[in-house]
Protein backbone atom coordinates (compact mmCIF):
# COMPACT_ATOMS: atom_id res chain seq x y z
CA UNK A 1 0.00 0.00 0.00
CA UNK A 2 1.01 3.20 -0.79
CA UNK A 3 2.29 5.43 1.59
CA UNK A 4 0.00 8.30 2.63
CA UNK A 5 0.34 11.60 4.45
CA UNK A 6 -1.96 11.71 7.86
CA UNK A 7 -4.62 13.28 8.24
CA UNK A 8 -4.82 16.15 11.39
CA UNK A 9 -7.05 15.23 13.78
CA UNK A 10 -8.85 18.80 13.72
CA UNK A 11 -11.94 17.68 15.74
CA UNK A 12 -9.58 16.83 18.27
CA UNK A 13 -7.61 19.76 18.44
CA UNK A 14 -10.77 21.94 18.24
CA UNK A 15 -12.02 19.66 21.94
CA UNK A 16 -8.92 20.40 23.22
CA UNK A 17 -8.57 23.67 23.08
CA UNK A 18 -12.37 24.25 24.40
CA UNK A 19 -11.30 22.53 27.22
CA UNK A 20 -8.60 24.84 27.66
CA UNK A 21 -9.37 27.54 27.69
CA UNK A 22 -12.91 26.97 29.46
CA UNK A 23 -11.44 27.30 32.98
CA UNK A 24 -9.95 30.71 31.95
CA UNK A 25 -13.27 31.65 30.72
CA UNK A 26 -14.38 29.96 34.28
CA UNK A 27 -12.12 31.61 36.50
CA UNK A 28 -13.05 34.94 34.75
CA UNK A 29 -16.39 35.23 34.91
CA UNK A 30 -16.46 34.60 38.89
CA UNK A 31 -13.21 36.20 39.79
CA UNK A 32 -14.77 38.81 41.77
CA UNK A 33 -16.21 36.18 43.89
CA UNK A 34 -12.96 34.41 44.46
CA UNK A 35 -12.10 35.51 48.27
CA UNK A 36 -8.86 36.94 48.74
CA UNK A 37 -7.88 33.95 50.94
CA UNK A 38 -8.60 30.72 51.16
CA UNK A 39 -7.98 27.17 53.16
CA UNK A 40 -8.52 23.56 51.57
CA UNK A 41 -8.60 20.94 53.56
CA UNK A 42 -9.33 17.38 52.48
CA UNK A 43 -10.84 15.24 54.53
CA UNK A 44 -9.22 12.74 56.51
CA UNK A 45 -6.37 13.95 55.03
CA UNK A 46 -4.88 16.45 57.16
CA UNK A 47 -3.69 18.36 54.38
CA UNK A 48 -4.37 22.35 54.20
CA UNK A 49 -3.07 24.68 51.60
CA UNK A 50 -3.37 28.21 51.80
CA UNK A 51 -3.59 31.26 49.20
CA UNK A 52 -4.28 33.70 47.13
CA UNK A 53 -7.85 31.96 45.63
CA UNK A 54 -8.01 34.89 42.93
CA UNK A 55 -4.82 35.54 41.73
CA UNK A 56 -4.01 31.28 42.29
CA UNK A 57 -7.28 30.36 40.28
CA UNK A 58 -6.46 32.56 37.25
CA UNK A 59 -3.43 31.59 37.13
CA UNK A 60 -3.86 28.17 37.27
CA UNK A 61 -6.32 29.15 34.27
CA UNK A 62 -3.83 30.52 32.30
CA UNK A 63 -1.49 27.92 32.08
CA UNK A 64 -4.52 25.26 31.52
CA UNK A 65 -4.98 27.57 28.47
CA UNK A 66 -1.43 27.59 27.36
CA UNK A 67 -1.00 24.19 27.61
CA UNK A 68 -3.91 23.53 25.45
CA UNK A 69 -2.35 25.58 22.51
CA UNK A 70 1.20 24.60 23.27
CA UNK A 71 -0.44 20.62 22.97
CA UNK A 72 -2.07 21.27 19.54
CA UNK A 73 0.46 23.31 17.84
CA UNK A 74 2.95 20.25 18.71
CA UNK A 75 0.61 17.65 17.72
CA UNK A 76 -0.07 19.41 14.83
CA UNK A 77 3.74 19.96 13.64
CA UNK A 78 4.72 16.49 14.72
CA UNK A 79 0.96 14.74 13.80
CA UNK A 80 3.13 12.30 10.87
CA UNK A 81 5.68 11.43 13.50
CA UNK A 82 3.62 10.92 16.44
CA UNK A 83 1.15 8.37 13.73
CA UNK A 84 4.23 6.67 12.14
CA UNK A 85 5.52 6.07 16.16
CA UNK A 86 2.36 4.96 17.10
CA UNK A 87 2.29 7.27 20.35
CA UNK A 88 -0.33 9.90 18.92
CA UNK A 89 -3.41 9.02 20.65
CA UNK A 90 -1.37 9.18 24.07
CA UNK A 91 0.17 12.19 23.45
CA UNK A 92 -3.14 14.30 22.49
CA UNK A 93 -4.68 11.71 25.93
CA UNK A 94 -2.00 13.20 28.06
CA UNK A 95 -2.69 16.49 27.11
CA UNK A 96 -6.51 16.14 27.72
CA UNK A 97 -6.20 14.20 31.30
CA UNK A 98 -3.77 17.71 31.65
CA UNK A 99 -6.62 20.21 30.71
CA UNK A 100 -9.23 18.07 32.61
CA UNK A 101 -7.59 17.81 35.61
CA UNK A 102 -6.64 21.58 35.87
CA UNK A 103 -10.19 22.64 35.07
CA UNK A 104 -11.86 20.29 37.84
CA UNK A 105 -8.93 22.08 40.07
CA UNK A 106 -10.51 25.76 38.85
CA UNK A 107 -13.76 24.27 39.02
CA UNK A 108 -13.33 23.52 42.37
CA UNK A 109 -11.97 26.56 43.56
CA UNK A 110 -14.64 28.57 42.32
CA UNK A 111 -17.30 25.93 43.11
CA UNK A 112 -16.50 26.25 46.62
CA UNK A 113 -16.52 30.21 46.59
CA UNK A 114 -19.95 30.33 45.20
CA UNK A 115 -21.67 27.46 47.09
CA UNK A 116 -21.46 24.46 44.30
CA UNK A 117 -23.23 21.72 45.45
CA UNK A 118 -21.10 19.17 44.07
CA UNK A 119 -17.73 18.20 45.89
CA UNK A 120 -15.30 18.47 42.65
CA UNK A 121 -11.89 18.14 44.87
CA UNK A 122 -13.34 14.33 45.45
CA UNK A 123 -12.49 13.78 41.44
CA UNK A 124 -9.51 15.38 41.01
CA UNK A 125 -7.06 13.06 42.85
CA UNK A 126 -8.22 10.23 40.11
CA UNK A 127 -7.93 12.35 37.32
CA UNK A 128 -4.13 13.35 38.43
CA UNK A 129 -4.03 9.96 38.42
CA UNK A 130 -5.23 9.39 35.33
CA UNK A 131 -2.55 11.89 34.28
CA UNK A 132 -0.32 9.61 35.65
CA UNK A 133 -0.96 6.71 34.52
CA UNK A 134 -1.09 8.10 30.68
CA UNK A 135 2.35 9.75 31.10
CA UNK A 136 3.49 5.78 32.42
CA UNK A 137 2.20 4.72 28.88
CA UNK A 138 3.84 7.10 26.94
CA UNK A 139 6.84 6.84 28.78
CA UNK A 140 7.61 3.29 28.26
CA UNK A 141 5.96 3.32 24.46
CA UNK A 142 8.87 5.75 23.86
CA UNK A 143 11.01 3.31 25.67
CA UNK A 144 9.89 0.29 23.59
CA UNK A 145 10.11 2.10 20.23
CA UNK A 146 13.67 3.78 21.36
CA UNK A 147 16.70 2.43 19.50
CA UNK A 148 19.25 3.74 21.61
CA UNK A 149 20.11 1.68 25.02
CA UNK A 150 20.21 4.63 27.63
CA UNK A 151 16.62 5.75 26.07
CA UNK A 152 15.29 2.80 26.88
CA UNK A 153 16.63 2.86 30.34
CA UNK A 154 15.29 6.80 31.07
CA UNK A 155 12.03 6.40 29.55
CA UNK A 156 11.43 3.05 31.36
CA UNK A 157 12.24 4.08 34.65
CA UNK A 158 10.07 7.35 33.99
CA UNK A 159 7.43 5.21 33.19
CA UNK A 160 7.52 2.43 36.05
CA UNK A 161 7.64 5.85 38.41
CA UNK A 162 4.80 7.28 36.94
CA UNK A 163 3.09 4.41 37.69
CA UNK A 164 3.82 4.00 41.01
CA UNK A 165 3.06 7.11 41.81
CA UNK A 166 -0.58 6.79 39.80
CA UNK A 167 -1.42 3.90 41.81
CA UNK A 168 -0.22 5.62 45.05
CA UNK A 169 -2.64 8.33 44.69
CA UNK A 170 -5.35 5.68 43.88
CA UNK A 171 -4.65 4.11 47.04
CA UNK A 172 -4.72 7.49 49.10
CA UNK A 173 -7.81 8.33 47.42
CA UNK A 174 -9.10 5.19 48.65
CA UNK A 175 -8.08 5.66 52.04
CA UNK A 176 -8.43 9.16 52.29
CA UNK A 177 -11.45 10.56 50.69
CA UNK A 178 -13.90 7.45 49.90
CA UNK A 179 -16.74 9.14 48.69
CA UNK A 180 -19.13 7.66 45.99
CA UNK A 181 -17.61 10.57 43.67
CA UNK A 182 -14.23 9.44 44.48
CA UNK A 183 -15.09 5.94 43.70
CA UNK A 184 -17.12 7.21 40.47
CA UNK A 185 -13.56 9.34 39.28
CA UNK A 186 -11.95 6.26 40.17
CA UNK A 187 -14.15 3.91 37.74
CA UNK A 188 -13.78 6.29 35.13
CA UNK A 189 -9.89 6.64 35.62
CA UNK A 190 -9.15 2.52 35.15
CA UNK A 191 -11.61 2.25 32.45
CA UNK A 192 -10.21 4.64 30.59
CA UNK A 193 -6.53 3.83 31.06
CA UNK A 194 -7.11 0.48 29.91
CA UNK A 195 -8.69 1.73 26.79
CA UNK A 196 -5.34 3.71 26.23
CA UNK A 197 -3.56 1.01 27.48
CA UNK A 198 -4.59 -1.01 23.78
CA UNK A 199 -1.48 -0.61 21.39
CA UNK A 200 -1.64 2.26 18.91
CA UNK A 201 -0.87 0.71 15.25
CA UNK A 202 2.10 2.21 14.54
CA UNK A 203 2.26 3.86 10.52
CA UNK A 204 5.55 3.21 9.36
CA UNK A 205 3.98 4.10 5.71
């Protein structure tokens, strides 16, 4: 079969980007209800941070944002390579558990400023997780596909460490939170890491 140039996946990049830059537009449009200072405290978790909630939440907005463009202008430049290496799909995944995760974190800043019924701090320890646990894929596809020896070696230690540490934060979720959210976020966290678990066909064209 002939060999074929790629196609973008636009619809993708469009999502992406939504998602990005949705927290900014978020953050934005309740910034003057943001508090000056704030506490977090998880629950059973004796953990407390405290900030700026304003300036920490736009912030944290802006860099979902930049991320989102940074990941599309990459996957966009690179789109044949990533295909041919079979590591495109977890590279654009990565890049969405990133911009989800952030936005449930702005999300839940300014859902607990304004009174948000819904506790969105009990989902974002399995979507970091999720993060995780995407980055240990990439890591040791790279390491697979990597001809040289001491790639192999980085990428596959990054990997195995990215998934310990995406399994520890399962386990403290678990142990720390145990809501019926958490345990939902959870769910949706495995199922879809085994989905991007399934090998990417590589196109070698």
């Amino acid at each position: 079969m002939p060999s074929t140039r790629s196609s973008q996946p636009v619809s993708a990049y469009l999502m992406l980007l939504i998602l990005g830059f949705l927290p900014l537009i978020l953050v934005a449009l309740f910034y003057d209800d943001l508090p000056h200072r704030f506490v977090v405290q998880w629950n059973a978790g004796g953990l407390s941070i405290t900030g700026t909630r304003a300036k920490s939440a736009i912030t944290i907005a802006i860099t979902c944002a930049a991320i989102a463009l940074f990941a599309v202008v990459i996957a966009a430049i690179q789109n044949d390579a990533f295909r041919a290496s079979g590591i495109r799909r977890l590279f654009l995944a990565l890049n969405f558990a990133q911009v989800v995760t952030i936005g449930l974190t702005c999300l839940m800043l300014v859902g607990e400023a304004v009174g948000f019924p819904l506790r969105t701090r009990d989902i974002v320890p399995p979507s970091a997780g999720l993060l995780l646990a995407i980055a240990s894929l990439l890591c040791l596809r790279l390491s697979a596909g990597a001809s040289a020896r001491a790639a192999r070696i980085v990428f596959g230690a990054a990997g195995w460490i990215f998934l310990a540490l995406a399994i520890a934060i399962v386990a403290l979720t678990i142990v720390f939170i145990g809501t019926p959210l958490s345990w939902v976020g959870i769910g949706v966290a495995l199922l879809a890491g085994l989905v991007l678990a399934i090998p990417e066909p590589s196109s070698e064209g």
